[in-house]
N, C-alpha and C. Protein backbone atom coordinates (compact mmCIF):
# COMPACT_ATOMS: atom_id res chain seq x y z
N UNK A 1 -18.47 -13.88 4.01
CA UNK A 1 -19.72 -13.90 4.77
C UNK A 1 -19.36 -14.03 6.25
N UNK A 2 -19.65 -12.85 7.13
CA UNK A 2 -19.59 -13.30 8.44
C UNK A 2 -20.05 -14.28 9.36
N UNK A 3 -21.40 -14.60 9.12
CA UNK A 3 -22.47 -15.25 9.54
C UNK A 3 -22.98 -16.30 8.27
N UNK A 4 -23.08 -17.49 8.86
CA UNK A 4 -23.70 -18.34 8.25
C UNK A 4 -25.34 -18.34 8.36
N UNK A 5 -26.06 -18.01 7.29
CA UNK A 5 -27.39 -18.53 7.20
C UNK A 5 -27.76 -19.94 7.35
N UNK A 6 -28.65 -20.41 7.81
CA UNK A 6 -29.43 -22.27 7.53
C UNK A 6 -30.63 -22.25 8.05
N UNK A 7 -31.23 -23.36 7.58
CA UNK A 7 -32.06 -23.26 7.82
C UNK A 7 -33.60 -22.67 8.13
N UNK A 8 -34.27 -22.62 9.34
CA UNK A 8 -35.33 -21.61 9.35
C UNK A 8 -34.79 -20.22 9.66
N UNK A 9 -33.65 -19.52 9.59
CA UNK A 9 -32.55 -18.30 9.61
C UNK A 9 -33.13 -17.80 8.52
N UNK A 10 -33.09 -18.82 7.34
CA UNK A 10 -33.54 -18.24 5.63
C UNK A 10 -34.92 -17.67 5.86
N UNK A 11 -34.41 -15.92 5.34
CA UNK A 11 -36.17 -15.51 5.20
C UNK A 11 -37.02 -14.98 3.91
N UNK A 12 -36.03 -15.59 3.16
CA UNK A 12 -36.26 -15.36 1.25
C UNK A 12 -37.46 -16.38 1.56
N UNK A 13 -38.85 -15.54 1.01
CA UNK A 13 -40.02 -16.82 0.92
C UNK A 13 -39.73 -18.04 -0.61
N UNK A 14 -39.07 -17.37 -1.55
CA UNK A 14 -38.52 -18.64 -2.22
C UNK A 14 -36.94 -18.82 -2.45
N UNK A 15 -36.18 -20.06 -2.82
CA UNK A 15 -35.10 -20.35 -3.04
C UNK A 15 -34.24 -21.17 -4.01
N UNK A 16 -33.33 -21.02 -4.96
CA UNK A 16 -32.96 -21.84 -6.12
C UNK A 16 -32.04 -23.20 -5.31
N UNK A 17 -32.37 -24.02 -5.23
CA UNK A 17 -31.85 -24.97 -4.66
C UNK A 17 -31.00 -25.78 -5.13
N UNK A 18 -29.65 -26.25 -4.19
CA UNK A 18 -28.81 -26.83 -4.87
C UNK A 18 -28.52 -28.16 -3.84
N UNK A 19 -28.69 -29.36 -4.84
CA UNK A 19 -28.51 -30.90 -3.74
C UNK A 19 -26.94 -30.60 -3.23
N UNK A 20 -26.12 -31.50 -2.65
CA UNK A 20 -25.31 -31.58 -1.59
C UNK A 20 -24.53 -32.07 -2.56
N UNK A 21 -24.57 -32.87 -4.19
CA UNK A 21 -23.53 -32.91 -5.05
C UNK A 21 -23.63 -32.09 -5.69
N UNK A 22 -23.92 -30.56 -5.97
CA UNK A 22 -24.17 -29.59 -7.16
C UNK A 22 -24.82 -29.25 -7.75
N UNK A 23 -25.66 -30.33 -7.95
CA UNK A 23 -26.81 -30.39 -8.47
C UNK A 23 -28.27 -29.71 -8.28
N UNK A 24 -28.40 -28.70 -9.54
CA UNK A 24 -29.67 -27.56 -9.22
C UNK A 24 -31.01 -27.97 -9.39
N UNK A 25 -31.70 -28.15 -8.01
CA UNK A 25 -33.24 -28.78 -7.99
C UNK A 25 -34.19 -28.13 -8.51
N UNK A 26 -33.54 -26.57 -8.45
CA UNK A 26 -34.64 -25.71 -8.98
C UNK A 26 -34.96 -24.15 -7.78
N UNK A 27 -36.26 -23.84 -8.06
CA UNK A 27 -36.67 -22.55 -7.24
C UNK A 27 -37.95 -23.29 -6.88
N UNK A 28 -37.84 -23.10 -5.74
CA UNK A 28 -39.11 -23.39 -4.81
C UNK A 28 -39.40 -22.90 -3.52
N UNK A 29 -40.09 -22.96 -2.74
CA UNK A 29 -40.80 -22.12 -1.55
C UNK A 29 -39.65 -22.72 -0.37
N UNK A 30 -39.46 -21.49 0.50
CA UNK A 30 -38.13 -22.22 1.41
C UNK A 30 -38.78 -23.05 2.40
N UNK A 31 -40.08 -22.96 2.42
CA UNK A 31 -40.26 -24.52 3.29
C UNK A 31 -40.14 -25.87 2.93
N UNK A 32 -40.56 -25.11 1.67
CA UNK A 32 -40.53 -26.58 0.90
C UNK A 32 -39.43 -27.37 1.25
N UNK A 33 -38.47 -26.45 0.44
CA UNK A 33 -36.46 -26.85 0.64
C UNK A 33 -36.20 -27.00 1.92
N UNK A 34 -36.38 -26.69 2.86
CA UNK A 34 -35.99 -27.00 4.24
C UNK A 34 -37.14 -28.73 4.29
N UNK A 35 -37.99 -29.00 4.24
CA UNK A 35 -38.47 -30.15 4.32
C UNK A 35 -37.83 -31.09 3.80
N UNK A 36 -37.60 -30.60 2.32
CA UNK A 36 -36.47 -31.67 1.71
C UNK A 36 -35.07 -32.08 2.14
N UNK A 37 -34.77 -31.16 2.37
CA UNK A 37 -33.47 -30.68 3.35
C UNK A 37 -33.37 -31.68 4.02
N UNK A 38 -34.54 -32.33 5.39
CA UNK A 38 -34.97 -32.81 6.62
C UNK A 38 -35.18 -33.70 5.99
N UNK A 39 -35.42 -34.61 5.09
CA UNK A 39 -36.00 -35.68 4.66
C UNK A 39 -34.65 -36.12 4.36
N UNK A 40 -33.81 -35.58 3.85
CA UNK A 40 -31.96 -36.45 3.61
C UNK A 40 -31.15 -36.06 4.47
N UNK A 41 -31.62 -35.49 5.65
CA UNK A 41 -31.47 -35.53 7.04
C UNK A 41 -29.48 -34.54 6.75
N UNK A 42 -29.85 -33.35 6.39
CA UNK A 42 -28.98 -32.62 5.91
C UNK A 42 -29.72 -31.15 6.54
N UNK A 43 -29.05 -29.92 6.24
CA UNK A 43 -29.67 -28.49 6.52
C UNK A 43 -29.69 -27.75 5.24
N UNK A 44 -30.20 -26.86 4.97
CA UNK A 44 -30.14 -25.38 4.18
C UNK A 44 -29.62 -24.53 4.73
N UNK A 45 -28.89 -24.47 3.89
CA UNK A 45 -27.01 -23.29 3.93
C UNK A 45 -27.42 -22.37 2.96
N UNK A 46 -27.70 -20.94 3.24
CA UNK A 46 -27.97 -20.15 2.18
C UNK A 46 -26.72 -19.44 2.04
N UNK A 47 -25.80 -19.82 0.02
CA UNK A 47 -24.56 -19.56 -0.17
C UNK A 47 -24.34 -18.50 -1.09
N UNK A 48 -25.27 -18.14 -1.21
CA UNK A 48 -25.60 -16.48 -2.34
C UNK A 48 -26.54 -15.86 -1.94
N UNK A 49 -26.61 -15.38 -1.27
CA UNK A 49 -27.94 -14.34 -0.03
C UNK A 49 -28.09 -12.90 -1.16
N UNK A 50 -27.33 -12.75 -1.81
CA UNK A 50 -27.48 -11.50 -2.52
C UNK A 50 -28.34 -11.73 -3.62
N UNK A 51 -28.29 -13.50 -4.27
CA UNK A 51 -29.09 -13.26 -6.16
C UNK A 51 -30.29 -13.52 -5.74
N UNK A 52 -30.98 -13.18 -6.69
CA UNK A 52 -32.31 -13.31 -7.09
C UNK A 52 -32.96 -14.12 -7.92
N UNK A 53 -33.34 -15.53 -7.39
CA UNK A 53 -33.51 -15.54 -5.77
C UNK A 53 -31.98 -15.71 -4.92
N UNK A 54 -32.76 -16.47 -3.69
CA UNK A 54 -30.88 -16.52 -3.29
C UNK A 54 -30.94 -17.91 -3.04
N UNK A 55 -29.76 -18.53 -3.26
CA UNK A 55 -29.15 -19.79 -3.77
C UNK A 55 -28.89 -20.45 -2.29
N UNK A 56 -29.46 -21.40 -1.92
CA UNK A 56 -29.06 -22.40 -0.68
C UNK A 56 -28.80 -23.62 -1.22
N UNK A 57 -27.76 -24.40 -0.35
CA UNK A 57 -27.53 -25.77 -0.80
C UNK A 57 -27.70 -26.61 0.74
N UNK A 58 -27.55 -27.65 -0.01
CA UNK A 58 -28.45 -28.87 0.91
C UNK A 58 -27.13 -29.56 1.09
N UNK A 59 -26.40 -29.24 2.62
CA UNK A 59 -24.88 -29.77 3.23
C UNK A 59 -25.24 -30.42 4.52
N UNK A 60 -24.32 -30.91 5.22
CA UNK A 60 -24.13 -30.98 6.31
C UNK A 60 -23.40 -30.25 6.70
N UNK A 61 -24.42 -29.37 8.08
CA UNK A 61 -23.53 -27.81 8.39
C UNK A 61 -22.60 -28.23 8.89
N UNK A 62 -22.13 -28.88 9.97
CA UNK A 62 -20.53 -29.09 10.36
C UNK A 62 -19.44 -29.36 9.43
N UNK A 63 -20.15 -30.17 8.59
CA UNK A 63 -18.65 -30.43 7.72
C UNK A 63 -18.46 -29.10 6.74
N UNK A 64 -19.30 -28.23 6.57
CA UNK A 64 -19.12 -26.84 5.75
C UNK A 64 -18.76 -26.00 6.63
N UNK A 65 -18.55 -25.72 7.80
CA UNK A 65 -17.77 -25.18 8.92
C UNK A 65 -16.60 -25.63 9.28
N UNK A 66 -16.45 -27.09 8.86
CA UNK A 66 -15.22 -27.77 9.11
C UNK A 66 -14.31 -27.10 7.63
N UNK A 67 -14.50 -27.18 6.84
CA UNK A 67 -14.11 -27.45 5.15
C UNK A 67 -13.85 -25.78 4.98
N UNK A 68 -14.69 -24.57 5.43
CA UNK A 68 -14.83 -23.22 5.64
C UNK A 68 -13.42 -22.79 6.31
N UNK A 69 -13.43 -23.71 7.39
CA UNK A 69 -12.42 -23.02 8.48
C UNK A 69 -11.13 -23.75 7.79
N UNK A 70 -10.84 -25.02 7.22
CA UNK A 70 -9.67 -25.51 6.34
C UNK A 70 -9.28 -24.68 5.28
N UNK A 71 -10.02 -24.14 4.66
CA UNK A 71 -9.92 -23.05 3.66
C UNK A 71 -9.48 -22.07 4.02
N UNK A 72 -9.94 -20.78 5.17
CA UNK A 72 -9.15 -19.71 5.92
C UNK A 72 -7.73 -19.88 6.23
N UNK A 73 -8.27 -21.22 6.68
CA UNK A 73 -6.58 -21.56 7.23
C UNK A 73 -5.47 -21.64 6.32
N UNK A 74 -5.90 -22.46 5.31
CA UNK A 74 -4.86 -22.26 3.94
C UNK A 74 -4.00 -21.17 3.53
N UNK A 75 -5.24 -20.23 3.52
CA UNK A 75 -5.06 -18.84 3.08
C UNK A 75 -4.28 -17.79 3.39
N UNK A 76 -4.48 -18.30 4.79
CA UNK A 76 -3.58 -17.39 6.00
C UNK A 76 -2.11 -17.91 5.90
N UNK A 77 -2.25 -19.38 5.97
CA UNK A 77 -0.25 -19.82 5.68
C UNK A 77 0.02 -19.38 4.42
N UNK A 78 -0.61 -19.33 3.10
CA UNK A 78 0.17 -18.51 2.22
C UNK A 78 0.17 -17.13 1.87
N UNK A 79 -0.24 -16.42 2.95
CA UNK A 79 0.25 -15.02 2.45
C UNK A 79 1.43 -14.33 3.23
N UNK A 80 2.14 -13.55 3.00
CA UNK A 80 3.14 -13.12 3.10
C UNK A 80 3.39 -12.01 4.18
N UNK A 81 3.80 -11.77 5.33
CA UNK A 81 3.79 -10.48 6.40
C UNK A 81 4.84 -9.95 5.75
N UNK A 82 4.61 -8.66 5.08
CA UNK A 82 5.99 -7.88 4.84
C UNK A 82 6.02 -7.13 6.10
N UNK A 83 7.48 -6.99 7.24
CA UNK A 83 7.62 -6.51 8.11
C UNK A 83 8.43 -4.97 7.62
N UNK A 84 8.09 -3.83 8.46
CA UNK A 84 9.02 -2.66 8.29
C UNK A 84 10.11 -2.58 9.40
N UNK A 85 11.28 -3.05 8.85
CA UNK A 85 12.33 -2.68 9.90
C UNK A 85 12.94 -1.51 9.43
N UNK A 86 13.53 -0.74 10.49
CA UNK A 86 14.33 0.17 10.58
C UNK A 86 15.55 0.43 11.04
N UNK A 87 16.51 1.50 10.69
CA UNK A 87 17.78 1.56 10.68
C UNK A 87 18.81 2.33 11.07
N UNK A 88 18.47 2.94 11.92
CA UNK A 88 19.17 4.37 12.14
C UNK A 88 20.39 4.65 12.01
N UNK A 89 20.97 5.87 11.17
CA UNK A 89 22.55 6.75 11.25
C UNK A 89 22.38 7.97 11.67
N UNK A 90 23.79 8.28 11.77
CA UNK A 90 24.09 9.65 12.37
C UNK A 90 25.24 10.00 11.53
N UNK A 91 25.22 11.40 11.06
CA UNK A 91 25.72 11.94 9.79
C UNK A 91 27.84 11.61 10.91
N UNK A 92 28.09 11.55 11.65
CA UNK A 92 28.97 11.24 12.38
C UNK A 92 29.36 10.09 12.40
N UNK A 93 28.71 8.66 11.22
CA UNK A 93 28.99 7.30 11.40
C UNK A 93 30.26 7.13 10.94
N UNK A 94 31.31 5.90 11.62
CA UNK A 94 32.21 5.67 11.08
C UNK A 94 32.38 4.55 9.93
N UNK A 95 33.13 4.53 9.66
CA UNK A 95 32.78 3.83 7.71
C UNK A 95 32.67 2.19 8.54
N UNK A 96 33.13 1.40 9.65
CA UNK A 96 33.21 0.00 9.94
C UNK A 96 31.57 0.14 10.05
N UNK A 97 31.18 1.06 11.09
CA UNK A 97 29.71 0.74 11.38
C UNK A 97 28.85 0.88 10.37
N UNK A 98 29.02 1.93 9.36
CA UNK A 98 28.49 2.08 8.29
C UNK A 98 28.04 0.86 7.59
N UNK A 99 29.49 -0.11 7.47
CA UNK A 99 29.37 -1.24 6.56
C UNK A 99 28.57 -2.14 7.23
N UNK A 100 28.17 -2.33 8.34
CA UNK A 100 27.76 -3.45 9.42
C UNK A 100 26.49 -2.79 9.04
N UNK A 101 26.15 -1.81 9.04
CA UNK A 101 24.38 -1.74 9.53
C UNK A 101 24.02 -2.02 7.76
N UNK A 102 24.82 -1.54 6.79
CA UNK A 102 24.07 -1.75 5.31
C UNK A 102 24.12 -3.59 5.50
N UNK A 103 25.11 -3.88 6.01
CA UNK A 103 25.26 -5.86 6.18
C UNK A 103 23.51 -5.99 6.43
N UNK A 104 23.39 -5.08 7.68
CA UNK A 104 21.96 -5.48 8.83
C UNK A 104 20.69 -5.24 7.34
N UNK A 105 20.73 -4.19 7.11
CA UNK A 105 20.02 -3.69 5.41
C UNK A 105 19.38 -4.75 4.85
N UNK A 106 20.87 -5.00 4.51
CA UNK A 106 20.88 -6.10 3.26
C UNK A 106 20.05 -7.69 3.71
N UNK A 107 20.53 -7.82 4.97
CA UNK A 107 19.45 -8.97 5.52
C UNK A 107 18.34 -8.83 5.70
N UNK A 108 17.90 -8.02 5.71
CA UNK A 108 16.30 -7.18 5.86
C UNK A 108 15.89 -7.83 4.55
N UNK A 109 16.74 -7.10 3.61
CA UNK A 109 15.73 -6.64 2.28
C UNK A 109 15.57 -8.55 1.84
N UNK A 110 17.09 -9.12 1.95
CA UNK A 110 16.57 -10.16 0.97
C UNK A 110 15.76 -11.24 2.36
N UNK A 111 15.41 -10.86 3.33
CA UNK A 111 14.40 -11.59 4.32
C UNK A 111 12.91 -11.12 3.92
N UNK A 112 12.94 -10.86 2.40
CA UNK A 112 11.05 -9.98 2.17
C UNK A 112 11.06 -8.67 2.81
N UNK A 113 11.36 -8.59 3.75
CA UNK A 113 10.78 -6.93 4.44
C UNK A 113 11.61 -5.27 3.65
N UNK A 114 10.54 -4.47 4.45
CA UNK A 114 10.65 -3.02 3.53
C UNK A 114 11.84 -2.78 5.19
N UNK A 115 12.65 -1.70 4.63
CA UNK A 115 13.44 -1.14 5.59
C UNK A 115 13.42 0.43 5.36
N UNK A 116 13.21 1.16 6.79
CA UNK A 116 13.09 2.52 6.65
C UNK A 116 14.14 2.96 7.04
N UNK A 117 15.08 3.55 6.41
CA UNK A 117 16.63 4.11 7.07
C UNK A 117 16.26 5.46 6.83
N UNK A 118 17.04 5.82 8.35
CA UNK A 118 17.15 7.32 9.29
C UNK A 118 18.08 7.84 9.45
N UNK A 119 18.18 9.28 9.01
CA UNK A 119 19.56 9.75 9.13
C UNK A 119 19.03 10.50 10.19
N UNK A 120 19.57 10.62 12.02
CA UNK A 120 19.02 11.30 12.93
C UNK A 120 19.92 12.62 12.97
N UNK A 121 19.43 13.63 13.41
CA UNK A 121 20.45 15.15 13.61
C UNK A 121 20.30 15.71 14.88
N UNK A 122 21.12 15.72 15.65
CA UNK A 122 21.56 16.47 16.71
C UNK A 122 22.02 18.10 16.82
N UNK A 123 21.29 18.59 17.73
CA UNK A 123 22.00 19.82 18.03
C UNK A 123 21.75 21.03 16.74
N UNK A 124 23.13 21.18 16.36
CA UNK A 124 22.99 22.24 15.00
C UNK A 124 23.63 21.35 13.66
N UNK A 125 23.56 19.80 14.01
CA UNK A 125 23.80 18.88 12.89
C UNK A 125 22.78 18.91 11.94
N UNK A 126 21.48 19.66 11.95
CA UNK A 126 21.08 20.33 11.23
C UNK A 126 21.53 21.06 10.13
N UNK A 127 22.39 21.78 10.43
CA UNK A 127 22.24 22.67 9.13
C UNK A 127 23.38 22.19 8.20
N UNK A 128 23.76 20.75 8.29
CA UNK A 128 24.47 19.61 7.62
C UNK A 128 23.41 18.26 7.23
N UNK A 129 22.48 18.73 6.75
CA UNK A 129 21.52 18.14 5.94
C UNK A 129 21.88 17.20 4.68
N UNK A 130 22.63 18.19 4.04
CA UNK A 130 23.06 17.50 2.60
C UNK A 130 24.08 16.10 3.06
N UNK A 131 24.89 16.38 4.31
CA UNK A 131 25.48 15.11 4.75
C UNK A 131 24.51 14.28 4.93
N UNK A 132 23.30 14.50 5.52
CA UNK A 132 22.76 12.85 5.69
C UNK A 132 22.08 12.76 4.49
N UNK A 133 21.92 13.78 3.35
CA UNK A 133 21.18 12.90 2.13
C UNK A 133 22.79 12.00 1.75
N UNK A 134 23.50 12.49 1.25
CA UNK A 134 24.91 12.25 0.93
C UNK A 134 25.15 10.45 1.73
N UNK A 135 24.43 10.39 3.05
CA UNK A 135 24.80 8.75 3.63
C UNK A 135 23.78 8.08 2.88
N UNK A 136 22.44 8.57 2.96
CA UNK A 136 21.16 8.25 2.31
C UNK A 136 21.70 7.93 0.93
N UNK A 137 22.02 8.41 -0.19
CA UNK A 137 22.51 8.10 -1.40
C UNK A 137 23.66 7.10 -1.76
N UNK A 138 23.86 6.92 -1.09
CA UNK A 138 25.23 5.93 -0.43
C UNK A 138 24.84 5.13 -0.19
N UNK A 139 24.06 4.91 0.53
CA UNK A 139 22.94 2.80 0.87
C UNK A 139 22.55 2.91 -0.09
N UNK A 140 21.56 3.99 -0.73
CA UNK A 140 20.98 3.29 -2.15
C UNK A 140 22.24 2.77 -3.21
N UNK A 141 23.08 3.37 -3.31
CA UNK A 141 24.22 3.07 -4.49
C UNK A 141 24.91 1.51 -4.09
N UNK A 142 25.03 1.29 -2.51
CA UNK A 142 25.58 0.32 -2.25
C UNK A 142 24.71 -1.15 -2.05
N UNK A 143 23.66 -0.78 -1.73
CA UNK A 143 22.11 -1.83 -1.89
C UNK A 143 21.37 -1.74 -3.35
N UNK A 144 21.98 -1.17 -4.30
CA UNK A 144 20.91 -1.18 -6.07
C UNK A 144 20.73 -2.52 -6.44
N UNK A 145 21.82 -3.04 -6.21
CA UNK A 145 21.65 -4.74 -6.81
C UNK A 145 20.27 -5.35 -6.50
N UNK A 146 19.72 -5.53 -4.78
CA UNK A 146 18.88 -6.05 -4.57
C UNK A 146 18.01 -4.84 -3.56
N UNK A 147 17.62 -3.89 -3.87
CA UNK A 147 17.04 -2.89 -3.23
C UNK A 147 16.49 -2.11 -4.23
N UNK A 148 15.11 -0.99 -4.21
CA UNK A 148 14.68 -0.03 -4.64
C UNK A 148 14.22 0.68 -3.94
N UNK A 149 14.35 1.90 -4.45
CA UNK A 149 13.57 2.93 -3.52
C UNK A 149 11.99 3.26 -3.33
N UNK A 150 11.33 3.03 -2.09
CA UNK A 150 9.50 3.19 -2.34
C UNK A 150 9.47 4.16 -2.38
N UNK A 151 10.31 5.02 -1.55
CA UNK A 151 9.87 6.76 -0.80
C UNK A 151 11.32 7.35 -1.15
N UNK A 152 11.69 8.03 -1.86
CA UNK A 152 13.04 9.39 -1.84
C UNK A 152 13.54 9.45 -0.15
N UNK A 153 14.79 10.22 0.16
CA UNK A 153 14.52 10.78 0.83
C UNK A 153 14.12 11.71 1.47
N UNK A 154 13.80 11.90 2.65
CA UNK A 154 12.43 13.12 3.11
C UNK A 154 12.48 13.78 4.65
N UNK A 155 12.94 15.02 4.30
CA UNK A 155 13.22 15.63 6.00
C UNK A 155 12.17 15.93 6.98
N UNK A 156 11.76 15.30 7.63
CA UNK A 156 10.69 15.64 8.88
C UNK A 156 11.18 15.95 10.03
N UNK A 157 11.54 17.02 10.74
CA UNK A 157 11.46 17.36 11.95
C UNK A 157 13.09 17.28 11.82
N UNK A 158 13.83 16.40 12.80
CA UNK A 158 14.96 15.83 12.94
C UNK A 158 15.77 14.98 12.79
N UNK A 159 14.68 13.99 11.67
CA UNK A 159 14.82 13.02 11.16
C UNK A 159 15.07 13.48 9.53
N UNK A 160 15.93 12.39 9.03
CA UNK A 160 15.87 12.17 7.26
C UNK A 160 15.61 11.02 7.24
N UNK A 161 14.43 10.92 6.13
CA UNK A 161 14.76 8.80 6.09
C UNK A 161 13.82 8.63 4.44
N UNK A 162 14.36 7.42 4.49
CA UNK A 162 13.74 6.84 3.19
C UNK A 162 13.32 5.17 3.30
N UNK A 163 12.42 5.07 2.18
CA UNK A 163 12.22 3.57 2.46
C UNK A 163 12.90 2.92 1.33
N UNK A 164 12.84 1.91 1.67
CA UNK A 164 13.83 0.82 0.55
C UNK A 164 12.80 -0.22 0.66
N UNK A 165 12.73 -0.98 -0.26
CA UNK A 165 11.91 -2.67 -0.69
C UNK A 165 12.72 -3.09 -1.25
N UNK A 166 12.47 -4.26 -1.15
CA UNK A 166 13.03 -5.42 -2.13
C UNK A 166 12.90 -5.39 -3.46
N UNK A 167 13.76 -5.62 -4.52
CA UNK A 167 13.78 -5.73 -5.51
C UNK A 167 12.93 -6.89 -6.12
N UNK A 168 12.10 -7.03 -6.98
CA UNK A 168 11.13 -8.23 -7.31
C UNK A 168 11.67 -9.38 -8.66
């Protein structure tokens, strides 16, 4: 819900009402419930705007804005940013650097994140294609343990690349 309803906001002429412990008072006229509301010196929070009727409870709005925003917050520290890093070769790599950037790979993958490795082509290094699938097949064989493939690899323009994820 973007917006919080309360109070005279509510324009359902009736409402199933719920006290401030759970407890269902019933369906009655929303003035009514807003009077009652005011009499235990609390508001009407309408928390199901969609049923029929629609369901308000009898809170204190700050602390359900307080308790609302503790909840988001929760939510947000446990979910997970998978980041896409990337990796670039050149069908010209020498086997030390080779081993250093699958090292760089390999810290990617088991850090959670997806890694997109690039085989780049220069010039008429083009029409030596099958070399950069050939490096491309080569990280996968040397990353299988803790790597899978999301995407094959795939020639666009001047680029070859593929994605890799983490193994689950």
């Amino acid at each position: 819900m973007d917006r919080i309803v309360k109070n005279e906001e509510i324009r359902a002429p009736e409402v199933r009402v719920v006290d401030s412990n759970g407890k269902q008072i019933g369906i009655m006229p929303t003035d009514e419930a807003l009077e009652l509301a005011y009499s235990k010196k609390l508001d009407l929070i309408l928390v199901a705007p969609n049923a029929k009727p629609p369901v308000a409870k009898m809170m204190d709005y700050g602390k359900y804005k307080y308790e609302l925003a503790k909840r988001e917050k929760k939510a947000k520290k446990n979910q997970k940013i998978i980041e896409v890093k990337q990796m670039k070769f050149r069908i010209k790599i020498d086997e030390h650097d080779y081993q250093t950037k699958v090292k760089h790979i390999k810290r990617f993958l088991e850090s959670g994140n997806k890694v997109r490795v690039v085989i780049m082509f220069r010039g008429r290094e083009l029409a030596f294609a099958d070399k950069g699938e050939e490096i491309l097949k080569r990280v996968i064989n040397d990353l299988q343990d803790i790597a899978s493939v999301e995407k094959p690899p795939k020639l666009e323009g001047r680029d070859m690349w593929m994605m890799l994820k983490p193994k689950s």
